[in-house]
PDB file of N, CA and C in Angstrom:
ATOM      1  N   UNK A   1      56.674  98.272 220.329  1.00  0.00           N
ATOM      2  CA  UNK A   1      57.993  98.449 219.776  1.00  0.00           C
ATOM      3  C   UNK A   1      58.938  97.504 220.494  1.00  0.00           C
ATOM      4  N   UNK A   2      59.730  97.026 219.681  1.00  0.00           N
ATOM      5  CA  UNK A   2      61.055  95.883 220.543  1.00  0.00           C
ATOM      6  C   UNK A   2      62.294  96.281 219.752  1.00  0.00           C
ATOM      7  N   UNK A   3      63.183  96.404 220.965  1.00  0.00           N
ATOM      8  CA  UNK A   3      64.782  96.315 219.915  1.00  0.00           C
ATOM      9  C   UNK A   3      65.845  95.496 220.095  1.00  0.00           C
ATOM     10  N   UNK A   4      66.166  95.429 219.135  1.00  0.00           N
ATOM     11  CA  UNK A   4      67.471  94.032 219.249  1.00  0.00           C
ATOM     12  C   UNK A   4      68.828  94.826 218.454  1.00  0.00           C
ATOM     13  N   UNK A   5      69.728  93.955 219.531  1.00  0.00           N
ATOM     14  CA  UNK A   5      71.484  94.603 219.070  1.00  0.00           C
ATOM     15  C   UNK A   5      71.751  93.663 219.131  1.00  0.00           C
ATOM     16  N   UNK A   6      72.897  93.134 217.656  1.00  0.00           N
ATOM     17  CA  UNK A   6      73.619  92.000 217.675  1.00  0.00           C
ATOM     18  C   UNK A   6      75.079  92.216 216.879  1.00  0.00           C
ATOM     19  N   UNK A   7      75.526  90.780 217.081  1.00  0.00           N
ATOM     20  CA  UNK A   7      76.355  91.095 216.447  1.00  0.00           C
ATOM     21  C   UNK A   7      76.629  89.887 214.969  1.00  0.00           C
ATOM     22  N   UNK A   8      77.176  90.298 213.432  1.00  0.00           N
ATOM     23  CA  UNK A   8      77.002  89.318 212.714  1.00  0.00           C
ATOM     24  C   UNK A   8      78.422  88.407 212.445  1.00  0.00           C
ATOM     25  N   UNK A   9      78.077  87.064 212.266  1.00  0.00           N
ATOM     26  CA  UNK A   9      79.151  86.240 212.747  1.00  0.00           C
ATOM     27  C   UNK A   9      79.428  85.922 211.364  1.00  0.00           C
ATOM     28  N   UNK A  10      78.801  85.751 210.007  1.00  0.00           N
ATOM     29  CA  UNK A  10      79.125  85.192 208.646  1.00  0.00           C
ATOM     30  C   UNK A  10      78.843  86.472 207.584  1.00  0.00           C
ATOM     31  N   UNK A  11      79.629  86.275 206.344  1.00  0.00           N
ATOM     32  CA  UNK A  11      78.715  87.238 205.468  1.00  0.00           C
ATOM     33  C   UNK A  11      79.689  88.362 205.630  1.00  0.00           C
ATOM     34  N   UNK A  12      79.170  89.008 204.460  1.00  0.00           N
ATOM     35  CA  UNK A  12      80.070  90.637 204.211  1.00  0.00           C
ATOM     36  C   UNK A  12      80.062  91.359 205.190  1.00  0.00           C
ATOM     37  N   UNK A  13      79.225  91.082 206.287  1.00  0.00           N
ATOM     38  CA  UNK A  13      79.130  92.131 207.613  1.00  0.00           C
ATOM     39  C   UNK A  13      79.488  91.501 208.832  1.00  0.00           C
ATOM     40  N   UNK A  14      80.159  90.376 208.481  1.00  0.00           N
ATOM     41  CA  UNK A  14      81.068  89.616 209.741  1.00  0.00           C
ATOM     42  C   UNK A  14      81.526  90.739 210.630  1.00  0.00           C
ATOM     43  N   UNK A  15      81.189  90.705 211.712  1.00  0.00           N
ATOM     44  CA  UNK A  15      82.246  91.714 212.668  1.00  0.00           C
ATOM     45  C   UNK A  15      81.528  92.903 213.358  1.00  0.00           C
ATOM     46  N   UNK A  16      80.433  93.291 212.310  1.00  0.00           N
ATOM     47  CA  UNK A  16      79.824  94.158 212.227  1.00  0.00           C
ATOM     48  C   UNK A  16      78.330  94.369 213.917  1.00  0.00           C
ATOM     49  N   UNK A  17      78.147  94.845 214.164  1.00  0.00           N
ATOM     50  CA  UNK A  17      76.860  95.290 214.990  1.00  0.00           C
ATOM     51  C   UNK A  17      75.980  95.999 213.939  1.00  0.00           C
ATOM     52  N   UNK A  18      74.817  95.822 214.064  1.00  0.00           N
ATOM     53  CA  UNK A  18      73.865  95.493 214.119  1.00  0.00           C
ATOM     54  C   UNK A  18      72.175  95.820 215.048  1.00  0.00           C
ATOM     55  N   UNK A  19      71.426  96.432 214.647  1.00  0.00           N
ATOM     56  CA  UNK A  19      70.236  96.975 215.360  1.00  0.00           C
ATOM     57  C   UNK A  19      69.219  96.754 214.643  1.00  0.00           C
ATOM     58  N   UNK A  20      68.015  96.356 215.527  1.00  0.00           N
ATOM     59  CA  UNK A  20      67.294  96.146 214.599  1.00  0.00           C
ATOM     60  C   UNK A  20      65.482  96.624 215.187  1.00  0.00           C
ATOM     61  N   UNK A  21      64.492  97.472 215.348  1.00  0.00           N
ATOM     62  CA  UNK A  21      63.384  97.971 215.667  1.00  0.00           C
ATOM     63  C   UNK A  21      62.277  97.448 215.052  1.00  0.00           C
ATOM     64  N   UNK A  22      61.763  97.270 215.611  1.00  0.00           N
ATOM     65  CA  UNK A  22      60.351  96.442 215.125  1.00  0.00           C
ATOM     66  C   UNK A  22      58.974  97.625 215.758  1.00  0.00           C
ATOM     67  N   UNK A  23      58.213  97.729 214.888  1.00  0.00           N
ATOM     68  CA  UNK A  23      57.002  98.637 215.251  1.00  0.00           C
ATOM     69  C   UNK A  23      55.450  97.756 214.967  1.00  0.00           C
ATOM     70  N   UNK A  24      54.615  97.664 215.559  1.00  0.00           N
ATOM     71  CA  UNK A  24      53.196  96.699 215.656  1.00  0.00           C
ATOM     72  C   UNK A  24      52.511  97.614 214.449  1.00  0.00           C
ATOM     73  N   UNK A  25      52.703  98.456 213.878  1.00  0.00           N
ATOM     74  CA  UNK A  25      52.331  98.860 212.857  1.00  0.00           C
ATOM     75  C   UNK A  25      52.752 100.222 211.915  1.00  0.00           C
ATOM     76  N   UNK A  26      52.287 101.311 210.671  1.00  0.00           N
ATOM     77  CA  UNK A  26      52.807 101.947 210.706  1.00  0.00           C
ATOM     78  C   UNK A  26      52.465 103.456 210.978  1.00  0.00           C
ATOM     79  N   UNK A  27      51.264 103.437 212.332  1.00  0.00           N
ATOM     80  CA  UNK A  27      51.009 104.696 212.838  1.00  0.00           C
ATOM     81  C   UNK A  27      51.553 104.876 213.995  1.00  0.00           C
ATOM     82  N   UNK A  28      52.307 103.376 214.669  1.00  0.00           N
ATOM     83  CA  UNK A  28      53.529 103.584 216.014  1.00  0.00           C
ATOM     84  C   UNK A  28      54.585 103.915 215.362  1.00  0.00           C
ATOM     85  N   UNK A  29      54.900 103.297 214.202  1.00  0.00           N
ATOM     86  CA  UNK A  29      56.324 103.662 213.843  1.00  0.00           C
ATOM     87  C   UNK A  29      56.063 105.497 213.567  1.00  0.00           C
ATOM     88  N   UNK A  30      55.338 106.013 213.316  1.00  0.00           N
ATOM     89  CA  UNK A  30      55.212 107.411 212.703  1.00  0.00           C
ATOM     90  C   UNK A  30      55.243 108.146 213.985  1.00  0.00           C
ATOM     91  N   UNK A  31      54.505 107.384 214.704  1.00  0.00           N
ATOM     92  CA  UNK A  31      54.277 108.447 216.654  1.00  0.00           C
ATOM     93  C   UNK A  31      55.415 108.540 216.895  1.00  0.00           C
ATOM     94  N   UNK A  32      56.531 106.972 217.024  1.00  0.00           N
ATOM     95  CA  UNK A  32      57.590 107.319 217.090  1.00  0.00           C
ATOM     96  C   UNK A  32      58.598 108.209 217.040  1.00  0.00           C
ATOM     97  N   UNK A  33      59.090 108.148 215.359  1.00  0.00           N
ATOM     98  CA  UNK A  33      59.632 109.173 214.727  1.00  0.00           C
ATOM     99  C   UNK A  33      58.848 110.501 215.229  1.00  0.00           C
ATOM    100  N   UNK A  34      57.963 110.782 215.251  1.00  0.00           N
ATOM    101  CA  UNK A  34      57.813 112.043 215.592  1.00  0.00           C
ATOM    102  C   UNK A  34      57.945 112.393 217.004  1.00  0.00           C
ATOM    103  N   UNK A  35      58.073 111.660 218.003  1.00  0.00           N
ATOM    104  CA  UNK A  35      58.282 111.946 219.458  1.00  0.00           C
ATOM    105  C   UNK A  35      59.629 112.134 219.158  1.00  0.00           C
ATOM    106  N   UNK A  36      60.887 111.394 218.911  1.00  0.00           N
ATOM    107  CA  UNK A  36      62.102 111.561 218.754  1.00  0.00           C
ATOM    108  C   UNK A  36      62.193 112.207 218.162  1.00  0.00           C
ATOM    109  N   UNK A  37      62.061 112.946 216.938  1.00  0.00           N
ATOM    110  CA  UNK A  37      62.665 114.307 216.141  1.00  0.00           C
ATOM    111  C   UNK A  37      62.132 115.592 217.200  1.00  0.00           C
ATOM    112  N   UNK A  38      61.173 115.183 218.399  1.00  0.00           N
ATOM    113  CA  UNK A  38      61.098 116.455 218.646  1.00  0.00           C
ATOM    114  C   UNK A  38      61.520 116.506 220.064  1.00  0.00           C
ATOM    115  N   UNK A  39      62.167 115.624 220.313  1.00  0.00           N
ATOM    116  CA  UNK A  39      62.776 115.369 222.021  1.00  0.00           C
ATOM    117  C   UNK A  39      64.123 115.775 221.965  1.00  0.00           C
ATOM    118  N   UNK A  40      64.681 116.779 222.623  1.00  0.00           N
ATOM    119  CA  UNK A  40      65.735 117.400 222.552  1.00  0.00           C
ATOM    120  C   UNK A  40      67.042 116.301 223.203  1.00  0.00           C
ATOM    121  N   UNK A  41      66.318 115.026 224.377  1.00  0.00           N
ATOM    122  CA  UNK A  41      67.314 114.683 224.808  1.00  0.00           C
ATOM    123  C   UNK A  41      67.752 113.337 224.027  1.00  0.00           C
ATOM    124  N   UNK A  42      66.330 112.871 222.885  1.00  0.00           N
ATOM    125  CA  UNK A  42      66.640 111.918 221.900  1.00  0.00           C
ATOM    126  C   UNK A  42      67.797 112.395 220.918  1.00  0.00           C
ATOM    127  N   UNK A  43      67.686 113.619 220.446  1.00  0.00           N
ATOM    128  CA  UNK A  43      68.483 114.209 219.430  1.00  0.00           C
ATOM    129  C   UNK A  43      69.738 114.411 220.185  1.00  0.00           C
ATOM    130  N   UNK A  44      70.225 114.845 221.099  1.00  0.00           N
ATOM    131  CA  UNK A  44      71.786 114.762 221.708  1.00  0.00           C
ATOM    132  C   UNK A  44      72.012 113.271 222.350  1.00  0.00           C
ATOM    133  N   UNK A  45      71.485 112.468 222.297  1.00  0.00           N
ATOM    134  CA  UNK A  45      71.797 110.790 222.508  1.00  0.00           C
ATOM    135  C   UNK A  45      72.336 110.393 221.096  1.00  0.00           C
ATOM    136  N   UNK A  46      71.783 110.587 220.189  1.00  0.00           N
ATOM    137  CA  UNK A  46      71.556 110.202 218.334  1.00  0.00           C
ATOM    138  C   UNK A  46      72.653 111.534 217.774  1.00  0.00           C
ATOM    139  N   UNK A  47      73.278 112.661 218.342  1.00  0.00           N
ATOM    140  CA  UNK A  47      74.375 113.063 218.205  1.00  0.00           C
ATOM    141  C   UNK A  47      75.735 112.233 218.840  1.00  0.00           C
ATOM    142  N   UNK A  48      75.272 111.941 220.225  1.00  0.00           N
ATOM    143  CA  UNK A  48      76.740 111.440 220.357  1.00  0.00           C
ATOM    144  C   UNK A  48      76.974 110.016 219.568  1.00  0.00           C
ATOM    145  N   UNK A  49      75.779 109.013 219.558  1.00  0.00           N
ATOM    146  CA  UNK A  49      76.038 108.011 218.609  1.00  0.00           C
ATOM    147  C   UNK A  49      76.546 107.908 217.711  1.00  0.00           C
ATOM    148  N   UNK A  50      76.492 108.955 216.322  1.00  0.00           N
ATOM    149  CA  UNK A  50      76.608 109.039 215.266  1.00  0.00           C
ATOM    150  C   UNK A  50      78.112 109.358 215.705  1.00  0.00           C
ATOM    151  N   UNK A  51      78.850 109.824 216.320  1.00  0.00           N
ATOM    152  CA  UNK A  51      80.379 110.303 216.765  1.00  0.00           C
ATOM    153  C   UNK A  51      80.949 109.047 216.656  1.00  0.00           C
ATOM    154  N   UNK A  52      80.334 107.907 217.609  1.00  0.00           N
ATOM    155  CA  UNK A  52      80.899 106.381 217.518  1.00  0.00           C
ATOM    156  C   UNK A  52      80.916 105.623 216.674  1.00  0.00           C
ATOM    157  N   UNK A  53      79.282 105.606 215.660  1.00  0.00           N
ATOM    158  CA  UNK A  53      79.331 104.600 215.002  1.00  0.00           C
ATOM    159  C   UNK A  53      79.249 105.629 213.383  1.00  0.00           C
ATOM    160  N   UNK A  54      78.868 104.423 212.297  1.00  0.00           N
ATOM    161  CA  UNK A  54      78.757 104.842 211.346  1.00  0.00           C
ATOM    162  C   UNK A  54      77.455 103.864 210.371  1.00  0.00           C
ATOM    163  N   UNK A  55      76.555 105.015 210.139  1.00  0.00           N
ATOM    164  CA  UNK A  55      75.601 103.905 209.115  1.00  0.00           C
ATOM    165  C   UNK A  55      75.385 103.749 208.099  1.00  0.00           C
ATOM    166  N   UNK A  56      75.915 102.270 207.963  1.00  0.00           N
ATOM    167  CA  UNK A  56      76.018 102.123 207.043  1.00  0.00           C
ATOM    168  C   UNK A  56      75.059 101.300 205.726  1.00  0.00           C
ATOM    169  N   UNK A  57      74.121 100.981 206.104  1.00  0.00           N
ATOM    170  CA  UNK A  57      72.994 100.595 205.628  1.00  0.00           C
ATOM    171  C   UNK A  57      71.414 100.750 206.189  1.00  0.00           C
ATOM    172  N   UNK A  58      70.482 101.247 205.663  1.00  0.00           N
ATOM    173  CA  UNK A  58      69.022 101.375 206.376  1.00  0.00           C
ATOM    174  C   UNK A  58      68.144 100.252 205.463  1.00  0.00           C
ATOM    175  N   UNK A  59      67.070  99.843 206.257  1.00  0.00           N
ATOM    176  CA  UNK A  59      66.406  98.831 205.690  1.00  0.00           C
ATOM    177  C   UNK A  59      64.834  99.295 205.970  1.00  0.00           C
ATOM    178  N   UNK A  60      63.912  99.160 205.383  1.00  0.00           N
ATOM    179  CA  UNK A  60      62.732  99.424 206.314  1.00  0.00           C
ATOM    180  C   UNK A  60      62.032  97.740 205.403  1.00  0.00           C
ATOM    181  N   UNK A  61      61.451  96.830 205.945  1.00  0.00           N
ATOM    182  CA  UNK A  61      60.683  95.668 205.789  1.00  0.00           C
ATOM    183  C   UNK A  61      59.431  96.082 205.846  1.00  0.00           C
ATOM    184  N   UNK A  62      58.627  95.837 205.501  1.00  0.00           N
ATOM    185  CA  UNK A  62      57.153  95.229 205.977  1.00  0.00           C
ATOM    186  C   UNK A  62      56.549  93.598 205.973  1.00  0.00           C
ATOM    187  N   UNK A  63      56.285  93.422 207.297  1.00  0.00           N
ATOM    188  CA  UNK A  63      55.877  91.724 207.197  1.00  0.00           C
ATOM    189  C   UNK A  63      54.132  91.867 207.260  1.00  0.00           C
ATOM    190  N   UNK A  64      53.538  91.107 206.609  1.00  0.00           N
ATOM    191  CA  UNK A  64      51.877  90.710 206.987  1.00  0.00           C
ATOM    192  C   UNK A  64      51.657  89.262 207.135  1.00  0.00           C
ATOM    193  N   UNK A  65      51.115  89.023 208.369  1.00  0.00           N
ATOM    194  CA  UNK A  65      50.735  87.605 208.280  1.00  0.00           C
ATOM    195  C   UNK A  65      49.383  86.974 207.892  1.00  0.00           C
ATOM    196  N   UNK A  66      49.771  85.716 207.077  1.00  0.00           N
ATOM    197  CA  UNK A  66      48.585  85.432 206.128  1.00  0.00           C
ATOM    198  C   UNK A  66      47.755  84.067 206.617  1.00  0.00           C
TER     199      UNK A  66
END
């Protein structure tokens, strides 16, 4: 897993921050999610966040290399 925070400089989301998670496949991304929905101190971190920010778009990609 790797994460990146940025910020966007052109485009309708000029101004905006930005996050972005990458998973090596999709039975880490699932371990994931399921360690965090059941970690009490993930879920009051991801409460106070949501107080600050606001989301406003979700994306999920899949890349395969050929």
């Amino acid at each position: 897993m790797s994460v990146r925070v940025g910020h966007c400089s052109v485009g309708p989301y000029a101004g905006q921050i930005y996050g972005a998670i990458t998973f090596a496949d999709w039975e880490a991304y699932g371990k994931s999610v399921q360690a965090l929905l059941a970690d009490p101190e993930s879920q009051r971190i991801y409460g106070e966040i949501t107080k600050a920010f606001e989301l406003q778009e979700r994306s999920v990609l899949m890349v395969e290399d050929l």
